[in-house]
C-alpha atoms as a PDB file:
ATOM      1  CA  UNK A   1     -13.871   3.987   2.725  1.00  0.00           C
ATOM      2  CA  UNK A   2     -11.029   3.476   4.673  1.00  0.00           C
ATOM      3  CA  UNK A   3      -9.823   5.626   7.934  1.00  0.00           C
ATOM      4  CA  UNK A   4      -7.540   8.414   6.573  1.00  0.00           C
ATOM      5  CA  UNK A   5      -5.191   9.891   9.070  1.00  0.00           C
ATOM      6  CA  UNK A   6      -2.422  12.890   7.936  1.00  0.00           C
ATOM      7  CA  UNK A   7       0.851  12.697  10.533  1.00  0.00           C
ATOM      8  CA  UNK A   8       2.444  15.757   9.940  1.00  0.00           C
ATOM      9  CA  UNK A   9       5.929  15.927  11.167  1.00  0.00           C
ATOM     10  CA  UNK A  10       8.228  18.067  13.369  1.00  0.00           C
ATOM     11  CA  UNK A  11      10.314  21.076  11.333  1.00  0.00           C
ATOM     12  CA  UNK A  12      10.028  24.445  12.519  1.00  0.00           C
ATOM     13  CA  UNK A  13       9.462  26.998   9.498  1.00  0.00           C
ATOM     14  CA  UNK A  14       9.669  24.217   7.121  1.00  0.00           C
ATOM     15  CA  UNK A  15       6.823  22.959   8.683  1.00  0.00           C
ATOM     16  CA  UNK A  16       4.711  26.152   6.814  1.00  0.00           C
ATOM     17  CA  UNK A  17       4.488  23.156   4.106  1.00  0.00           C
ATOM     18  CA  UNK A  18       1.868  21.239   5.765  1.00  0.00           C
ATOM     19  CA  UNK A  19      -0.339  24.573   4.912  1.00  0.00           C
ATOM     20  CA  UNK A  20       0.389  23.928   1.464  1.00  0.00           C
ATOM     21  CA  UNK A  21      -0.182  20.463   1.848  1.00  0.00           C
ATOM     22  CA  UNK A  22      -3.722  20.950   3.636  1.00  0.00           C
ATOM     23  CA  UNK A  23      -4.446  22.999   0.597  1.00  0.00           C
ATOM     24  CA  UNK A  24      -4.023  20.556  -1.852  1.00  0.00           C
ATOM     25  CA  UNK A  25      -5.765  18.196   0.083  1.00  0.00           C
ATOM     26  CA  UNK A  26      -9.122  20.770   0.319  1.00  0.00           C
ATOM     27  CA  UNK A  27      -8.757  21.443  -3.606  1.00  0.00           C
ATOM     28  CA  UNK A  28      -8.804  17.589  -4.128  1.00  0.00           C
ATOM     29  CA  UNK A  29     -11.926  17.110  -1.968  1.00  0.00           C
ATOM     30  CA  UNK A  30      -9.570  15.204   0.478  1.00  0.00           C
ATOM     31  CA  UNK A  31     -10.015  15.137   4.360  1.00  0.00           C
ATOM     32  CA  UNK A  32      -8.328  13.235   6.727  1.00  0.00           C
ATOM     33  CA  UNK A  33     -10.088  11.225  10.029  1.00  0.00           C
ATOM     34  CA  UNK A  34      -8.061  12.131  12.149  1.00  0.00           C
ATOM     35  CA  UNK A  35      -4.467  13.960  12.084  1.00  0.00           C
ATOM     36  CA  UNK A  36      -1.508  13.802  14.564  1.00  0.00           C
ATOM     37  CA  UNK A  37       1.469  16.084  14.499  1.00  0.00           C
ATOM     38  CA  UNK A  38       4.610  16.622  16.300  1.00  0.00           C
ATOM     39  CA  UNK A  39       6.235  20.140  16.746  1.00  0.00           C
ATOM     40  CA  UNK A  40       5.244  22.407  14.195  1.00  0.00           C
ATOM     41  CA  UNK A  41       3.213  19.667  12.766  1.00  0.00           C
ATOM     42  CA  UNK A  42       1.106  19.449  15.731  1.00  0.00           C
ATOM     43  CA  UNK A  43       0.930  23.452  15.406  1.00  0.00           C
ATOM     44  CA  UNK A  44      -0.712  23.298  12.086  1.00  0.00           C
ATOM     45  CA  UNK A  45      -1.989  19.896  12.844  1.00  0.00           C
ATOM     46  CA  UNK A  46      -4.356  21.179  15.871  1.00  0.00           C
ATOM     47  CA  UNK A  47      -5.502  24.352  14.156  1.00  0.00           C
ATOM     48  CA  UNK A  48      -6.881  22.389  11.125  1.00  0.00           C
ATOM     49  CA  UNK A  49      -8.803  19.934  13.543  1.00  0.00           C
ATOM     50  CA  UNK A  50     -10.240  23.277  15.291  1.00  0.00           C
ATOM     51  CA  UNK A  51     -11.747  23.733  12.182  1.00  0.00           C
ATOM     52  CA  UNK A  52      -9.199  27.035  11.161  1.00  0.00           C
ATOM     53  CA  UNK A  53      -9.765  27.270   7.724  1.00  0.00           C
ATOM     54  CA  UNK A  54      -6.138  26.938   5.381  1.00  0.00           C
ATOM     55  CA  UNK A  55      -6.357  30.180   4.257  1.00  0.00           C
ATOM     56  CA  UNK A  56      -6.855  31.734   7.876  1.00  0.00           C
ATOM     57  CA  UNK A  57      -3.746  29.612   8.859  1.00  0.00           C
ATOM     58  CA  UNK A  58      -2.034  31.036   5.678  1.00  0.00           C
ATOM     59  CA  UNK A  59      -2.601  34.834   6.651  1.00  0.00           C
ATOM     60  CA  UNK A  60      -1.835  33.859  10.087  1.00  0.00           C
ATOM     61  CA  UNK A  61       1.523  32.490   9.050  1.00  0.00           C
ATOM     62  CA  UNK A  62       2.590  34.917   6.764  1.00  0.00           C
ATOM     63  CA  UNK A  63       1.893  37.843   8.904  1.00  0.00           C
ATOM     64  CA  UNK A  64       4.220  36.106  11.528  1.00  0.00           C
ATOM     65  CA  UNK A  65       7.560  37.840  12.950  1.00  0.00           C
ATOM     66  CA  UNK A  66       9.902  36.641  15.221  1.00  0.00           C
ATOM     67  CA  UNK A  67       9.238  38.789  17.633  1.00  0.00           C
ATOM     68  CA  UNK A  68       5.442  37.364  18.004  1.00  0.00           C
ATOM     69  CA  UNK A  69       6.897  34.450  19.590  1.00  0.00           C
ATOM     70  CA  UNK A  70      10.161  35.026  20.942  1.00  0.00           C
ATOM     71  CA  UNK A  71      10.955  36.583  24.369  1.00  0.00           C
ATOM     72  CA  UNK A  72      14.242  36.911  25.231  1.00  0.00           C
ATOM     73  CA  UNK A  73      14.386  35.353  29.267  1.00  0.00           C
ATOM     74  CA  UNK A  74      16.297  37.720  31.421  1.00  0.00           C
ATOM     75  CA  UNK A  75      17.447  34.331  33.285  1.00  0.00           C
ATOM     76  CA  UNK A  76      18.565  31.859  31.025  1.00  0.00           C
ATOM     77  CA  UNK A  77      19.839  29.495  33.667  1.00  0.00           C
ATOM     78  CA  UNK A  78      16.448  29.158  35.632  1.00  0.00           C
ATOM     79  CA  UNK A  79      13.958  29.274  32.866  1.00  0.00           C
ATOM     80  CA  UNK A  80      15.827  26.451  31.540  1.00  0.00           C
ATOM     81  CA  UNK A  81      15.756  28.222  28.179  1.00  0.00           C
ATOM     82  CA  UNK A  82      17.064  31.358  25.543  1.00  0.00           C
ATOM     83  CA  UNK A  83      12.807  32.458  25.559  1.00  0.00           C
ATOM     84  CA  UNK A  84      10.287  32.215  28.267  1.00  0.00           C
ATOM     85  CA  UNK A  85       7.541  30.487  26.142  1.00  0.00           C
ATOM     86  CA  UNK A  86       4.841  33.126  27.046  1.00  0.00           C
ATOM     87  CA  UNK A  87       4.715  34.519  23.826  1.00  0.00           C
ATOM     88  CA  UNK A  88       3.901  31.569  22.127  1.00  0.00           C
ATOM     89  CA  UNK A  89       1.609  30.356  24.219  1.00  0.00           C
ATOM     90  CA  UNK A  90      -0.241  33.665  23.646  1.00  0.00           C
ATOM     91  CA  UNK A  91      -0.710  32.833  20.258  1.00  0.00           C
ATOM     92  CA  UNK A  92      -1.802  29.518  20.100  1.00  0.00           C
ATOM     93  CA  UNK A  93      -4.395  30.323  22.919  1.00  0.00           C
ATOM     94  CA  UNK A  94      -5.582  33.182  20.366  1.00  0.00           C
ATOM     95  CA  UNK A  95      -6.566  30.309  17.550  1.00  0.00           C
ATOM     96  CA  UNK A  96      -7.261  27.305  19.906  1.00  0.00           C
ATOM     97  CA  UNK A  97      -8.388  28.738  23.311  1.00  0.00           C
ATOM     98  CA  UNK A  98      -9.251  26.613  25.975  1.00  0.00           C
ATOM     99  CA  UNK A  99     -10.420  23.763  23.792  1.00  0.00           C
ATOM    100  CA  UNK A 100      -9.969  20.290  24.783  1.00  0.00           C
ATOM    101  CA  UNK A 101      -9.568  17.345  22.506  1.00  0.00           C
ATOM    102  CA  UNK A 102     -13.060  16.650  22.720  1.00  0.00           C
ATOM    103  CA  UNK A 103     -14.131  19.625  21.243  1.00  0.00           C
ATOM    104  CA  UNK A 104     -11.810  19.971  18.232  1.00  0.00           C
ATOM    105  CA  UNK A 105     -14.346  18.919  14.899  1.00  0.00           C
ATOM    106  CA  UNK A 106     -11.730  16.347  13.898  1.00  0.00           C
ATOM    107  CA  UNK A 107      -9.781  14.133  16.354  1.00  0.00           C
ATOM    108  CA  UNK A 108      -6.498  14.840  16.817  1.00  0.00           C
ATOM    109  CA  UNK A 109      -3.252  13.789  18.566  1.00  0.00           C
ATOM    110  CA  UNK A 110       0.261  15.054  19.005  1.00  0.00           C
ATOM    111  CA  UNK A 111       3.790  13.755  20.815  1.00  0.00           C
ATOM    112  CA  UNK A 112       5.736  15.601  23.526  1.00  0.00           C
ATOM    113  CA  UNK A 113       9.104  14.141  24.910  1.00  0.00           C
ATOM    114  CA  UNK A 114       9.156  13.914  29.066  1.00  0.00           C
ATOM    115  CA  UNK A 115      12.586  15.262  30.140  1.00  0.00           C
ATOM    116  CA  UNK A 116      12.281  13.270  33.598  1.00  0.00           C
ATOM    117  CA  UNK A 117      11.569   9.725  32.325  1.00  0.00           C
ATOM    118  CA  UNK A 118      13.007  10.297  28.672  1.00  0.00           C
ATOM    119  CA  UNK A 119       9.725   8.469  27.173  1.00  0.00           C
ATOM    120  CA  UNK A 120       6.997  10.078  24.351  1.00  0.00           C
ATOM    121  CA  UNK A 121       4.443  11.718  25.742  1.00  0.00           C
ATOM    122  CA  UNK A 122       1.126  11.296  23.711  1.00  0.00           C
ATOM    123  CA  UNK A 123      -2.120  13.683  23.738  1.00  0.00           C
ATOM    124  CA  UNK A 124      -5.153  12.324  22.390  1.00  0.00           C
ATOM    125  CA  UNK A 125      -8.090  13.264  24.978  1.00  0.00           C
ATOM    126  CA  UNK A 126      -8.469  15.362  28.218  1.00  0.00           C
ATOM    127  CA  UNK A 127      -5.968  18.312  28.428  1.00  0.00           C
ATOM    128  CA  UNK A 128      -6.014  21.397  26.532  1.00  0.00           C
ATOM    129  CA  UNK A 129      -5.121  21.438  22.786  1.00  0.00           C
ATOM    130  CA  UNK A 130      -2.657  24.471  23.222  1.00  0.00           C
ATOM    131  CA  UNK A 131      -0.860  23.404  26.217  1.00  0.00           C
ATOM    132  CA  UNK A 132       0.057  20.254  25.255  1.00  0.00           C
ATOM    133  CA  UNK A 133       0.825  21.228  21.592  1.00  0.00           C
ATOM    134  CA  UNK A 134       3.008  24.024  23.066  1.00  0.00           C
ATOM    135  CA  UNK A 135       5.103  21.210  24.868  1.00  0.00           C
ATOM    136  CA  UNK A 136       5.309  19.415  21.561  1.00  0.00           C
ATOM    137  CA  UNK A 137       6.887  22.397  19.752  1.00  0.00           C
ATOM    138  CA  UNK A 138       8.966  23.609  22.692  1.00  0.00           C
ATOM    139  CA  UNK A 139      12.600  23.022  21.396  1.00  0.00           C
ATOM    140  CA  UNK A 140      15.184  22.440  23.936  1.00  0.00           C
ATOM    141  CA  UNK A 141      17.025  24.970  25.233  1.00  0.00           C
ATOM    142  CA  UNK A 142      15.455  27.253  23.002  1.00  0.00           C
ATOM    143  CA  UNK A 143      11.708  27.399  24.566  1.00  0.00           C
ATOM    144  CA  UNK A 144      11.541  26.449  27.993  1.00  0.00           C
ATOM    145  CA  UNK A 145       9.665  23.232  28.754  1.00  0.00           C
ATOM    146  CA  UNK A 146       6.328  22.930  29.621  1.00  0.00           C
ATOM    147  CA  UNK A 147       4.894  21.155  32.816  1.00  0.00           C
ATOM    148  CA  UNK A 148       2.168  19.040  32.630  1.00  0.00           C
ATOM    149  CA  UNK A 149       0.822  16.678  34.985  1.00  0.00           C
ATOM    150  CA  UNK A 150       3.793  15.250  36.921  1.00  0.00           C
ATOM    151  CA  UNK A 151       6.259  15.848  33.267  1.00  0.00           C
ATOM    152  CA  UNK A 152       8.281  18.359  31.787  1.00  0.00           C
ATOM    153  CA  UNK A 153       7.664  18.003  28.148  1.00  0.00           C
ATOM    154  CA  UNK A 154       9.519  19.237  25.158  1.00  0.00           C
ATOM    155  CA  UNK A 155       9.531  19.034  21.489  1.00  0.00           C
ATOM    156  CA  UNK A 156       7.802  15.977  20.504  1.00  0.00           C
ATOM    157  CA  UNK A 157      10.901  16.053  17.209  1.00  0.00           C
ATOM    158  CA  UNK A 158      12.904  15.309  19.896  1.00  0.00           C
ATOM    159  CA  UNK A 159      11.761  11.172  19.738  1.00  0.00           C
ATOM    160  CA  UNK A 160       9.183  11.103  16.774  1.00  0.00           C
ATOM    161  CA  UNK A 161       9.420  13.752  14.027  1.00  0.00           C
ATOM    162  CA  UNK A 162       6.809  11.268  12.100  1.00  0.00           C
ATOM    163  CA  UNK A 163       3.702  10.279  14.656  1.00  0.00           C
ATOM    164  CA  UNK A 164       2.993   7.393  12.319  1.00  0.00           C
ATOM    165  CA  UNK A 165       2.467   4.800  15.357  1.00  0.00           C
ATOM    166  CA  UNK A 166      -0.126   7.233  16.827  1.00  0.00           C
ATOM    167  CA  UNK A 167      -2.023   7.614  14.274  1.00  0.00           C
ATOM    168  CA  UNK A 168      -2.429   3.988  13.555  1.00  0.00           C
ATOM    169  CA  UNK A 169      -3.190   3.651  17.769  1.00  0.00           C
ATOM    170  CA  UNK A 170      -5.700   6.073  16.774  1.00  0.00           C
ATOM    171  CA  UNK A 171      -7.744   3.629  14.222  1.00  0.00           C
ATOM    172  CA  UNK A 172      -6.712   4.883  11.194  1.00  0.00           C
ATOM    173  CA  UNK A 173      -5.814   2.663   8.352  1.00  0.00           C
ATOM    174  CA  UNK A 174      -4.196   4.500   5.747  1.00  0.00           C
ATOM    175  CA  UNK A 175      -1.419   7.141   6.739  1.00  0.00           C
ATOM    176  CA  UNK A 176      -0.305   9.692   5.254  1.00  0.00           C
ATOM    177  CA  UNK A 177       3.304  11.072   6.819  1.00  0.00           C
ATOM    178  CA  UNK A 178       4.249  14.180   5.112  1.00  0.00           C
ATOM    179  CA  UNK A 179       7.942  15.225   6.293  1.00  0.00           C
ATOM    180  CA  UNK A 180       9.136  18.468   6.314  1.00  0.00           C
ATOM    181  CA  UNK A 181      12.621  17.665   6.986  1.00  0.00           C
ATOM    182  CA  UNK A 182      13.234  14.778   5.109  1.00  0.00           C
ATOM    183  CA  UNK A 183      16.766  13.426   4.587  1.00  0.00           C
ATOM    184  CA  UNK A 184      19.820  14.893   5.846  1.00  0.00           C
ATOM    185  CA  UNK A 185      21.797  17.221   3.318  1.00  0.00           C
ATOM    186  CA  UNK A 186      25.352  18.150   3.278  1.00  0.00           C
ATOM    187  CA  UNK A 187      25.988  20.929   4.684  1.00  0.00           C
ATOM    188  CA  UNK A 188      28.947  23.408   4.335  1.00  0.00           C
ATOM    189  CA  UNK A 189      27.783  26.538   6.482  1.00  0.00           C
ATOM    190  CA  UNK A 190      30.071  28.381   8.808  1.00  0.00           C
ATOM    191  CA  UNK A 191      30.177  26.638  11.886  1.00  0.00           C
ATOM    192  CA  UNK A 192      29.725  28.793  15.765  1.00  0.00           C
ATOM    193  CA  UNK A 193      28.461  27.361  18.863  1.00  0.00           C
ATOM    194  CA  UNK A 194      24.776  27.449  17.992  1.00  0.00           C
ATOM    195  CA  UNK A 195      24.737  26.000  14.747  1.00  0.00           C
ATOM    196  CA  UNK A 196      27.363  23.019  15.501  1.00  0.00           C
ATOM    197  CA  UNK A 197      24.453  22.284  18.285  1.00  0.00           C
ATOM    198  CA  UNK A 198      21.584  22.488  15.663  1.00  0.00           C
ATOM    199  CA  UNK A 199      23.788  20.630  13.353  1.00  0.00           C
ATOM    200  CA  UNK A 200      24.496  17.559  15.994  1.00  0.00           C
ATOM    201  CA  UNK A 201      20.386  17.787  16.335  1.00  0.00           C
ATOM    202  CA  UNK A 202      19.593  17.689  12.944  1.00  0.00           C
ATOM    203  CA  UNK A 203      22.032  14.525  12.095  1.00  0.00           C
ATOM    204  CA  UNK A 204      20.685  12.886  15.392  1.00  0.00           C
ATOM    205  CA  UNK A 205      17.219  13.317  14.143  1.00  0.00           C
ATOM    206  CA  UNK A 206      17.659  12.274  11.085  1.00  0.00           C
ATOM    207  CA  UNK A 207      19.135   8.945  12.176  1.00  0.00           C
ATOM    208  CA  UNK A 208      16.789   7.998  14.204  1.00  0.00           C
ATOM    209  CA  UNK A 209      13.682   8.917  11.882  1.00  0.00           C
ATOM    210  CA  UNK A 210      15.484   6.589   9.243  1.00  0.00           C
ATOM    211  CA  UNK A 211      15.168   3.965  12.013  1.00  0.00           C
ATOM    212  CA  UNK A 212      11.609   4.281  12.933  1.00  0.00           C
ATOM    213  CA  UNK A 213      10.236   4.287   9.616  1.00  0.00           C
ATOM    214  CA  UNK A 214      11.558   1.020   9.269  1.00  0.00           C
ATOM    215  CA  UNK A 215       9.420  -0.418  11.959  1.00  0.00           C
ATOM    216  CA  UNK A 216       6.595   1.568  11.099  1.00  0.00           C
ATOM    217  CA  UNK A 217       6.363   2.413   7.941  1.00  0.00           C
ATOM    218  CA  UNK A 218       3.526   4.959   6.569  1.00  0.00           C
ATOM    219  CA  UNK A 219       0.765   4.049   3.695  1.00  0.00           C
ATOM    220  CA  UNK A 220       2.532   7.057   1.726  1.00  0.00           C
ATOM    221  CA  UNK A 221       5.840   9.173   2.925  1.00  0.00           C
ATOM    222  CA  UNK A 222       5.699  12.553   1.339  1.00  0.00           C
ATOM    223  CA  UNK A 223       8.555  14.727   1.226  1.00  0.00           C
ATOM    224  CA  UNK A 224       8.161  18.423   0.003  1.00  0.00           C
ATOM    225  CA  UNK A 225      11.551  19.492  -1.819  1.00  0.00           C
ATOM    226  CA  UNK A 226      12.406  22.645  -0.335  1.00  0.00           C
ATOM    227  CA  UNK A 227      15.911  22.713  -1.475  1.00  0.00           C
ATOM    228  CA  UNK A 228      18.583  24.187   1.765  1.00  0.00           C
ATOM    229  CA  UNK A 229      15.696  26.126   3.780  1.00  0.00           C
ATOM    230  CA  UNK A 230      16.581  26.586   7.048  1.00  0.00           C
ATOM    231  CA  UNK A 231      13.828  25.348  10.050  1.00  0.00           C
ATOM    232  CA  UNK A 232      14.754  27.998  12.466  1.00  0.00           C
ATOM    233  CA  UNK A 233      14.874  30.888  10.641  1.00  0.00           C
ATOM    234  CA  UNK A 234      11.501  32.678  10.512  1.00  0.00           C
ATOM    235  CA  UNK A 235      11.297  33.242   6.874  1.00  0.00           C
ATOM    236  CA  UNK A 236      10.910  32.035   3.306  1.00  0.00           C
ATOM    237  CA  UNK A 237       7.295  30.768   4.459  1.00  0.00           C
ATOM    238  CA  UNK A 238       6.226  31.251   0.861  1.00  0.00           C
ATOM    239  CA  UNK A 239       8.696  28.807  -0.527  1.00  0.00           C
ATOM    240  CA  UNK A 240       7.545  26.069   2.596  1.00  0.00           C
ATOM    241  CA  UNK A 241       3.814  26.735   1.036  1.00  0.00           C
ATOM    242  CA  UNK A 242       4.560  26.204  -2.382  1.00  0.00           C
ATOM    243  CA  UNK A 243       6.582  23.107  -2.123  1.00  0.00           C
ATOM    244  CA  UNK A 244       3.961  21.968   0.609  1.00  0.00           C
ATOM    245  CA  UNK A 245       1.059  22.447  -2.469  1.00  0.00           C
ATOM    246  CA  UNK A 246       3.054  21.132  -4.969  1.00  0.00           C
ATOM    247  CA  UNK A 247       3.621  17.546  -3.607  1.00  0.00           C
ATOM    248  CA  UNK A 248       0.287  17.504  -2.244  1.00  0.00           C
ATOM    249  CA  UNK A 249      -1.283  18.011  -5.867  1.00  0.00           C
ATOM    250  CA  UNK A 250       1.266  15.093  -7.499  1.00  0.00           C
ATOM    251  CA  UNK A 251      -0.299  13.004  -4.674  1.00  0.00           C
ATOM    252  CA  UNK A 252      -3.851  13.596  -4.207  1.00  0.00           C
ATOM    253  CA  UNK A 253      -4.923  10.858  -7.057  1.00  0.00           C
ATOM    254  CA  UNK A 254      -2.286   8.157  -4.559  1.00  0.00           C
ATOM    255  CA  UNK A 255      -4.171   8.824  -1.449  1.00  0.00           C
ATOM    256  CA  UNK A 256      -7.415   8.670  -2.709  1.00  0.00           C
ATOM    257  CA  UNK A 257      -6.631   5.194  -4.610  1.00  0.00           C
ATOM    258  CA  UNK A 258      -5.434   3.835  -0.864  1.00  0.00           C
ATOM    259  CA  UNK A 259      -8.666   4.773   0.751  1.00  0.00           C
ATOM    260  CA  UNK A 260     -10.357   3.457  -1.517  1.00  0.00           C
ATOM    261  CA  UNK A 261      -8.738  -0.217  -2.316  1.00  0.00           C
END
């Protein structure tokens, strides 16, 4: 059998779908190697490989508010963010603790961005799981960033929405990229000062995923249809499930025919 690796990508509450993937996958009799994940990718990514079951991650998820994870920073311009990061921190040491890569049951990577030398940071071994998957889902200006060794890391999306490349670094040699995001849509919302900023990040984004996957290019891109659904809105998580289950089902038969040819 051939090494199976999942690279789940960056997209916020879109990125609920990789729950619905996993399920598929665990219905199918399907488990990956090893998995790599960037943003909320590495989010679900690291809990899976901590051996959280997909249905503890689903009650987790859907019992989620905004208010779990968001605190509003009282000093925007020094903590280099709209929320201080605490929160969430909180609650990804509640699931992973102080586990290090070593001790998660399946190996697992994830990508940060380093604000000082502009490069992707990568996480395979050593540090703690939730610190360093907190830097990969810390959205700029948004979350503040997270320091770790001599970086200051933020979302991993940022760079590589897809950690394809890692996973292959990683010995696998089938991947599976699922994409939350997928291609850019038109889009005819009113326009303020935040959105024409998540807007210009989105279309940057998508350019430059376009790019990468055609230098590296995945065993199998999967794309869950979930119509308009915003990524930074904390909602709608049942629709991100259901389209996440729904492509993984149409493809289980595919990604067990590459593992095994």
């Amino acid at each position: 059998m051939k090494k199976l690796a999942f690279a789940l990508g960056s997209g916020g509450s879109r990125g609920v779908a990789h729950i619905g993937f996993l399920q598929a996958m665990q219905e199918n009799g399907i488990k990956p190697d090893l998995i790599t994940g960037s943003s909320m990718g590495a989010v679900v990514g690291s809990c899976y490989a901590a051996g959280i079951s997909v249905e503890e991650m689903k009650e987790i998820v859907f019992e989620l508010k905004a208010l779990d994870i968001l605190d509003i920073s009282g000093n925007i311009l020094k903590n280099q963010a709209l929320f201080k990061s605490k929160k969430m921190r909180a609650k990804l040491g509640e699931h992973l603790g102080k586990k290090t890569f070593e001790e998660l049951q399946i190996p697992f990577g994830c990508v940060a961005v380093d604000l000082v030398t502009g490069k992707t940071a990568e996480f395979t071994e050593k540090h703690v799981v939730a610190d360093c998957v907190q830097a990969s889902s810390s959205i700029p200006g948004i979350f503040r960033p997270v320091k770790i060794d001599s970086m200051t890391l933020v979302d991993g999306g940022v760079r590589n929405r897809l950690p394809i490349k890692l996973a292959r670094k990683m010995g696998a040699d089938v991947v599976v990229a699922v994409d939350v995001l997928g291609e850019l849509r038109i889009s005819d919302k009113p326009l303020n000062l935040i959105t024409v900023v998540l807007r210009t990040v989105d279309i940057y984004d998508s350019q430059i995923t376009e790019m990468k996957l055609k230098k590296c290019k995945p065993d199998l891109l999967i794309r869950p249809d979930m119509g308009d659904m915003s990524q930074y809105k904390v909602k709608n998580f049942d629709i991100a499930f259901d389209a996440g289950y729904k492509v993984g089902l149409e493809n289980a038969d595919k990604i067990k025919e590459l593992t095994e040819n």
